[in-house]
PDB file of N, CA and C in Angstrom:
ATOM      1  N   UNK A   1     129.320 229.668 111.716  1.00  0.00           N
ATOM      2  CA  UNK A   1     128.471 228.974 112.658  1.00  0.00           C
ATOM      3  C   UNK A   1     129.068 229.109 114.053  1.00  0.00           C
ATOM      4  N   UNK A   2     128.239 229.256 115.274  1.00  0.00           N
ATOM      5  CA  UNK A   2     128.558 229.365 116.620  1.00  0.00           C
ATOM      6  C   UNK A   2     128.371 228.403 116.716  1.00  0.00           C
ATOM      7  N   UNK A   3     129.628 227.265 117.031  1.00  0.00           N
ATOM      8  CA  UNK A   3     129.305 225.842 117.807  1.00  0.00           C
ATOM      9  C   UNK A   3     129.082 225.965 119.363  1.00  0.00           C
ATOM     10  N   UNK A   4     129.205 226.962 119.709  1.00  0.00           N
ATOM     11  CA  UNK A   4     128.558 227.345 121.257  1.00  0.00           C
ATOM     12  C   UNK A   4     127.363 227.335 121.620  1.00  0.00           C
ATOM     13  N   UNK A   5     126.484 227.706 120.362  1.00  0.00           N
ATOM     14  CA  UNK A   5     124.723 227.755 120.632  1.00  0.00           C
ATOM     15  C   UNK A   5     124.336 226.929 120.163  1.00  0.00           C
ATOM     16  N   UNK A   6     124.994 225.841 119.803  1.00  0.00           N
ATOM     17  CA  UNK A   6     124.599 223.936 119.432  1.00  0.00           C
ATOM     18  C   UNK A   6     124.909 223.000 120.337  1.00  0.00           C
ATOM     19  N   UNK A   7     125.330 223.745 121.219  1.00  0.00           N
ATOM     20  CA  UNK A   7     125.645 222.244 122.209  1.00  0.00           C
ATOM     21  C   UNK A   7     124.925 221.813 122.834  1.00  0.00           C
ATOM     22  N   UNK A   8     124.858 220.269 123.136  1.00  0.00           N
ATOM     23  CA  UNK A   8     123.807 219.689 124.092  1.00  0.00           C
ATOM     24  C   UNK A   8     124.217 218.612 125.114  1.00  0.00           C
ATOM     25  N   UNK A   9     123.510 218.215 125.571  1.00  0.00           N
ATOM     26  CA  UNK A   9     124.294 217.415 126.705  1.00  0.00           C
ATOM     27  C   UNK A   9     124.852 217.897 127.415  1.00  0.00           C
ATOM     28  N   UNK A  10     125.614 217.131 128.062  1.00  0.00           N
ATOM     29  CA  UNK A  10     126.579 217.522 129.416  1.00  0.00           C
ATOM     30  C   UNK A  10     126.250 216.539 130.312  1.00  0.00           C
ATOM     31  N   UNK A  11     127.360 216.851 131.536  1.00  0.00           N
ATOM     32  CA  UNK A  11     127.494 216.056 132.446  1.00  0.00           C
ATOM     33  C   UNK A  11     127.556 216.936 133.618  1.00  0.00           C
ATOM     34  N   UNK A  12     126.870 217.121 134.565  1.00  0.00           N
ATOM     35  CA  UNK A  12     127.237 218.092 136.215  1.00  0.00           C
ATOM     36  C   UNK A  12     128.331 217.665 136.721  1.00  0.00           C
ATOM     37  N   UNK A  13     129.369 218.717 136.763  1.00  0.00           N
ATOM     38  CA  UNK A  13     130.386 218.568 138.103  1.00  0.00           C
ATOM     39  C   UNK A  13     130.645 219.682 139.003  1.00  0.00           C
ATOM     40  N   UNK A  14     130.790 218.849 139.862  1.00  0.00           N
ATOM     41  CA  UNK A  14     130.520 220.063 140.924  1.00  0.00           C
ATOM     42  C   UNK A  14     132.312 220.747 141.179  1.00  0.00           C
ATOM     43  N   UNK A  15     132.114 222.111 141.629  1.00  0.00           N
ATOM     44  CA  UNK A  15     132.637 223.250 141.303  1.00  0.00           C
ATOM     45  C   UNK A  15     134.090 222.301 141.926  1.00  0.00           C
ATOM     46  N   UNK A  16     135.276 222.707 140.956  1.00  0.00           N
ATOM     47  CA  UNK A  16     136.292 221.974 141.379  1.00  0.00           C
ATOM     48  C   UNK A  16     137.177 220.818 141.048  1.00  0.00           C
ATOM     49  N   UNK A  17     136.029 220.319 140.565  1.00  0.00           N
ATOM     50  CA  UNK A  17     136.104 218.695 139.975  1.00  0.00           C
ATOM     51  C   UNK A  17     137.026 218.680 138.897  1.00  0.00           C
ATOM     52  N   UNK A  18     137.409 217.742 138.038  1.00  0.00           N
ATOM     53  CA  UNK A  18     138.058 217.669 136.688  1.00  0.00           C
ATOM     54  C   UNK A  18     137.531 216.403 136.313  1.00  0.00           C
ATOM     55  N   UNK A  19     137.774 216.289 135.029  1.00  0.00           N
ATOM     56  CA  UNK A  19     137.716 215.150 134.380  1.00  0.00           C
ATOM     57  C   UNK A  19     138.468 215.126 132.980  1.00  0.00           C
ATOM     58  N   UNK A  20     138.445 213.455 132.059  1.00  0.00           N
ATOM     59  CA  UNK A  20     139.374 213.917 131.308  1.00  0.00           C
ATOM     60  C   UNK A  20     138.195 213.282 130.010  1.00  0.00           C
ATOM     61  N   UNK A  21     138.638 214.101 128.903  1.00  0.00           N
ATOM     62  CA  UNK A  21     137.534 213.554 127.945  1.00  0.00           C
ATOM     63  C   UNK A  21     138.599 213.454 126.738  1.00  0.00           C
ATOM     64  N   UNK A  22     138.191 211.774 126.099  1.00  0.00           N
ATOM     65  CA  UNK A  22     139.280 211.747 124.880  1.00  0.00           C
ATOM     66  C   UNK A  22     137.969 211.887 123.773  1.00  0.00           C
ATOM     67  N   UNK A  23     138.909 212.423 122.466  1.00  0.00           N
ATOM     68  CA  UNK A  23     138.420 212.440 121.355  1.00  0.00           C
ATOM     69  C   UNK A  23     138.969 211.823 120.478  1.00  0.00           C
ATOM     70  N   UNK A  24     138.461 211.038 119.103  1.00  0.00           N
ATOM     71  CA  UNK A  24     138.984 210.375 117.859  1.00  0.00           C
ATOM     72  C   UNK A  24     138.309 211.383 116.755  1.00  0.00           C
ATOM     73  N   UNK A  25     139.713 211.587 116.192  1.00  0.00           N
ATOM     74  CA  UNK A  25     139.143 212.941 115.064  1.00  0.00           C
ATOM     75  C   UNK A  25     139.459 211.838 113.760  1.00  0.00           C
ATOM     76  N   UNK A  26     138.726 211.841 112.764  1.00  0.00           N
ATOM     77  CA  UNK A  26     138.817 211.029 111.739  1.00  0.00           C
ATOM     78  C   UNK A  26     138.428 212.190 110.191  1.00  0.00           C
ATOM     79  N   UNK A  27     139.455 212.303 109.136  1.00  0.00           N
ATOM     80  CA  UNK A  27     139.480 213.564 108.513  1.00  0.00           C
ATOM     81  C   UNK A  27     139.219 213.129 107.267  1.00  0.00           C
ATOM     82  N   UNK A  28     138.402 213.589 106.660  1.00  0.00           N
ATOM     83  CA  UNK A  28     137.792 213.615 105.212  1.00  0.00           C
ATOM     84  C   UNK A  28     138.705 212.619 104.367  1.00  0.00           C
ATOM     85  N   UNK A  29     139.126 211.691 103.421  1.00  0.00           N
ATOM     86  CA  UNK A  29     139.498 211.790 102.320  1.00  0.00           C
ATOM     87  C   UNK A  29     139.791 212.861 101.720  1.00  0.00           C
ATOM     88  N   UNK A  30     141.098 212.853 100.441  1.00  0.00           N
ATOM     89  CA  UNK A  30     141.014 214.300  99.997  1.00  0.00           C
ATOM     90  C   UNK A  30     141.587 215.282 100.629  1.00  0.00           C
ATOM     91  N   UNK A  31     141.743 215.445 101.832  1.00  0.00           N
ATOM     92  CA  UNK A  31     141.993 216.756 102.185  1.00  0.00           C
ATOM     93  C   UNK A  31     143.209 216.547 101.562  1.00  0.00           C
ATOM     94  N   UNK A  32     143.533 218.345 101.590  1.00  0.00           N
ATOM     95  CA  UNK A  32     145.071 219.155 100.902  1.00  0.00           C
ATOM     96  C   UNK A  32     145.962 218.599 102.229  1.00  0.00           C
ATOM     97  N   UNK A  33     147.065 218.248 101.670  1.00  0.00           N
ATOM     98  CA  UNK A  33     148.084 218.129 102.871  1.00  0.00           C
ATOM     99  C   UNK A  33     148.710 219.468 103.150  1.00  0.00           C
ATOM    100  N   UNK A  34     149.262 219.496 104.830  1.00  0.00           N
ATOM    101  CA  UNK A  34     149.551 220.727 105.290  1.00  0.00           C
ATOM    102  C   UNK A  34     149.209 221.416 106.283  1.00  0.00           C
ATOM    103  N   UNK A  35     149.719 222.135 107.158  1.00  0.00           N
ATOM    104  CA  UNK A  35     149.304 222.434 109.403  1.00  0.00           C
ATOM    105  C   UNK A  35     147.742 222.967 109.072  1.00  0.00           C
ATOM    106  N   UNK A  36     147.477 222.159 109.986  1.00  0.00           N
ATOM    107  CA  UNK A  36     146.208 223.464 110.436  1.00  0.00           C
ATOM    108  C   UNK A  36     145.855 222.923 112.046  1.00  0.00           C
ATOM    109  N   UNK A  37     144.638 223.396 112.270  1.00  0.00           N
ATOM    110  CA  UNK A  37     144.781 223.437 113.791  1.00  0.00           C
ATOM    111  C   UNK A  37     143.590 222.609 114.842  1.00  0.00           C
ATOM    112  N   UNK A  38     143.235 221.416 115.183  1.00  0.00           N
ATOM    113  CA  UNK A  38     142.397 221.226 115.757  1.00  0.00           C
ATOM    114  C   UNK A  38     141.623 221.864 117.469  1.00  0.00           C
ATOM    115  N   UNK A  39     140.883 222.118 117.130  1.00  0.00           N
ATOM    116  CA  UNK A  39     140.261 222.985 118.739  1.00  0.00           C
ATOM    117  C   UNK A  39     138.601 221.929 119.409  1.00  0.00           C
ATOM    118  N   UNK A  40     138.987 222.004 120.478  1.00  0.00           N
ATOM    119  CA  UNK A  40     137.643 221.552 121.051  1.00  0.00           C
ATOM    120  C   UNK A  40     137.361 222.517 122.163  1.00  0.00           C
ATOM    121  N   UNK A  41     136.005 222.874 122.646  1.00  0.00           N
ATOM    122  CA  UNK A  41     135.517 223.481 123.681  1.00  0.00           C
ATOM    123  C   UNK A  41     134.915 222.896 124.301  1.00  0.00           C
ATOM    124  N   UNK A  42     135.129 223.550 125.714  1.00  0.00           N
ATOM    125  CA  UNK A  42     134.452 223.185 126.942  1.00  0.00           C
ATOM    126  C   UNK A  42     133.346 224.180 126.801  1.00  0.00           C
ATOM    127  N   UNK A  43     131.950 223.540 126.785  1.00  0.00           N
ATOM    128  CA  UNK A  43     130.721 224.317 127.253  1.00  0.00           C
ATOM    129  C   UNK A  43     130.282 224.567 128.548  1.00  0.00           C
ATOM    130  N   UNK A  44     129.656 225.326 129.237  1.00  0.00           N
ATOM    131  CA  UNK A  44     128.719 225.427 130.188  1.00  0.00           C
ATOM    132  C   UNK A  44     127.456 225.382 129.479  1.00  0.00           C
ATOM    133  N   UNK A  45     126.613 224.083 130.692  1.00  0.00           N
ATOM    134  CA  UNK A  45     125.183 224.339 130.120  1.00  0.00           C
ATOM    135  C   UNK A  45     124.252 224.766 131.342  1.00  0.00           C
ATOM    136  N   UNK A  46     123.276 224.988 131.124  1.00  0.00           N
ATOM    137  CA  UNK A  46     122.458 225.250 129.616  1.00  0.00           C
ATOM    138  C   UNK A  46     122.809 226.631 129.403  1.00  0.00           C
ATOM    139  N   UNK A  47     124.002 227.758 129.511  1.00  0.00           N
ATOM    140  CA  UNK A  47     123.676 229.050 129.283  1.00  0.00           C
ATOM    141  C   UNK A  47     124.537 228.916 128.408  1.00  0.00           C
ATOM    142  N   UNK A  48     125.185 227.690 127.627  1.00  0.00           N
ATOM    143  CA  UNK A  48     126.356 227.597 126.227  1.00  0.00           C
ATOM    144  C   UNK A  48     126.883 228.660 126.672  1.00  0.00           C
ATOM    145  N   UNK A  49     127.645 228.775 127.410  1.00  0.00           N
ATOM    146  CA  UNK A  49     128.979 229.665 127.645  1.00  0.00           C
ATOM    147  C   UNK A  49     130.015 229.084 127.332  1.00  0.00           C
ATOM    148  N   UNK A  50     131.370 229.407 127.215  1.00  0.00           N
ATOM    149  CA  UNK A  50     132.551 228.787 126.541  1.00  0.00           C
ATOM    150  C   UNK A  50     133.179 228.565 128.005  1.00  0.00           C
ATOM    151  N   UNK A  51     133.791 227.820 128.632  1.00  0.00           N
ATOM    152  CA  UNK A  51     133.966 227.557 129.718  1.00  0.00           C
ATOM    153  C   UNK A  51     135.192 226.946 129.919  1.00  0.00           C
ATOM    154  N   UNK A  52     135.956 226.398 128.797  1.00  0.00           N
ATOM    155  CA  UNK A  52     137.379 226.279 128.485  1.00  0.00           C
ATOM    156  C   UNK A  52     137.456 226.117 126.941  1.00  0.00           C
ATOM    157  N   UNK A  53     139.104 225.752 126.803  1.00  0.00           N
ATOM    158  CA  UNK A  53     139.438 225.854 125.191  1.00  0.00           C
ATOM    159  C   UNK A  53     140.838 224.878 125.386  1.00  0.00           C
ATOM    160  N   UNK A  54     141.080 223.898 124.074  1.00  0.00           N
ATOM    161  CA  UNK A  54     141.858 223.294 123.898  1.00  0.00           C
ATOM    162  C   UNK A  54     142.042 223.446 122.131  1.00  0.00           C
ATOM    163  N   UNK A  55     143.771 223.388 122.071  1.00  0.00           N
ATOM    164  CA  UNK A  55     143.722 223.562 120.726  1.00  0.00           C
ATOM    165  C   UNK A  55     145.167 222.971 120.326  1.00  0.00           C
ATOM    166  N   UNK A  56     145.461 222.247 119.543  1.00  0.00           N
ATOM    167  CA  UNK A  56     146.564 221.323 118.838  1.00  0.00           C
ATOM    168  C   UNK A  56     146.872 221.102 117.370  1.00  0.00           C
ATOM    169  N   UNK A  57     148.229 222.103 117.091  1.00  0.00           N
ATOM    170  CA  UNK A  57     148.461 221.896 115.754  1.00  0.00           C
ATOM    171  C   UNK A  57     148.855 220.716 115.244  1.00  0.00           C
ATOM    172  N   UNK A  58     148.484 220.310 113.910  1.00  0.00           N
ATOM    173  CA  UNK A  58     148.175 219.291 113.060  1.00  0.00           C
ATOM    174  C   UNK A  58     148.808 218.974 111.840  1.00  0.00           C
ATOM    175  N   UNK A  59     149.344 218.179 111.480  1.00  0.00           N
ATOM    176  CA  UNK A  59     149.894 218.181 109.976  1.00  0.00           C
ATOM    177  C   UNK A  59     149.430 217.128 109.241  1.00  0.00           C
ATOM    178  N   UNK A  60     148.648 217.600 108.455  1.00  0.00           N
ATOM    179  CA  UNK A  60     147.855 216.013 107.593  1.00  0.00           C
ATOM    180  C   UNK A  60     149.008 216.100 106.229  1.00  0.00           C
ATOM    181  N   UNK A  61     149.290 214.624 106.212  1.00  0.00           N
ATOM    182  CA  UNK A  61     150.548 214.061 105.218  1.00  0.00           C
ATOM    183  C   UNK A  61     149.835 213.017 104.244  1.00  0.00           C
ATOM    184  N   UNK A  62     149.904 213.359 103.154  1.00  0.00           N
ATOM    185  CA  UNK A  62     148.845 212.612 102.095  1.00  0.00           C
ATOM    186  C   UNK A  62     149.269 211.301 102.233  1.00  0.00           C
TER     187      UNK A  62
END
């Protein structure tokens, strides 16, 4: 799946700007313990372009 050609929303900032956006990741029950890697993207809209990338390894401990 392209989570790039699902995105919706947004917010306008004008060229320059920053902002900071938190996330709460909450993970299945069950999962296998062991690294893997969480990623979020920055979209541009409306042409869903990838417009940044964040990514943070993970260790889920049963």
């Amino acid at each position: 799946m392209d989570f790039l050609l699902v995105a919706t929303g947004g917010v306008p900032l004008p060229e320059g700007a920053a902002t900071t956006i938190r996330y709460r990741v909450t993970l299945a029950p069950g999962l296998r313990a062991g690294r893997t890697e969480l990623q979020a993207y920055a979209v541009s809209q409306p042409s869903n372009q990838q417009a940044g990338k964040a990514a943070t390894e993970v260790t889920i401990v049963p």
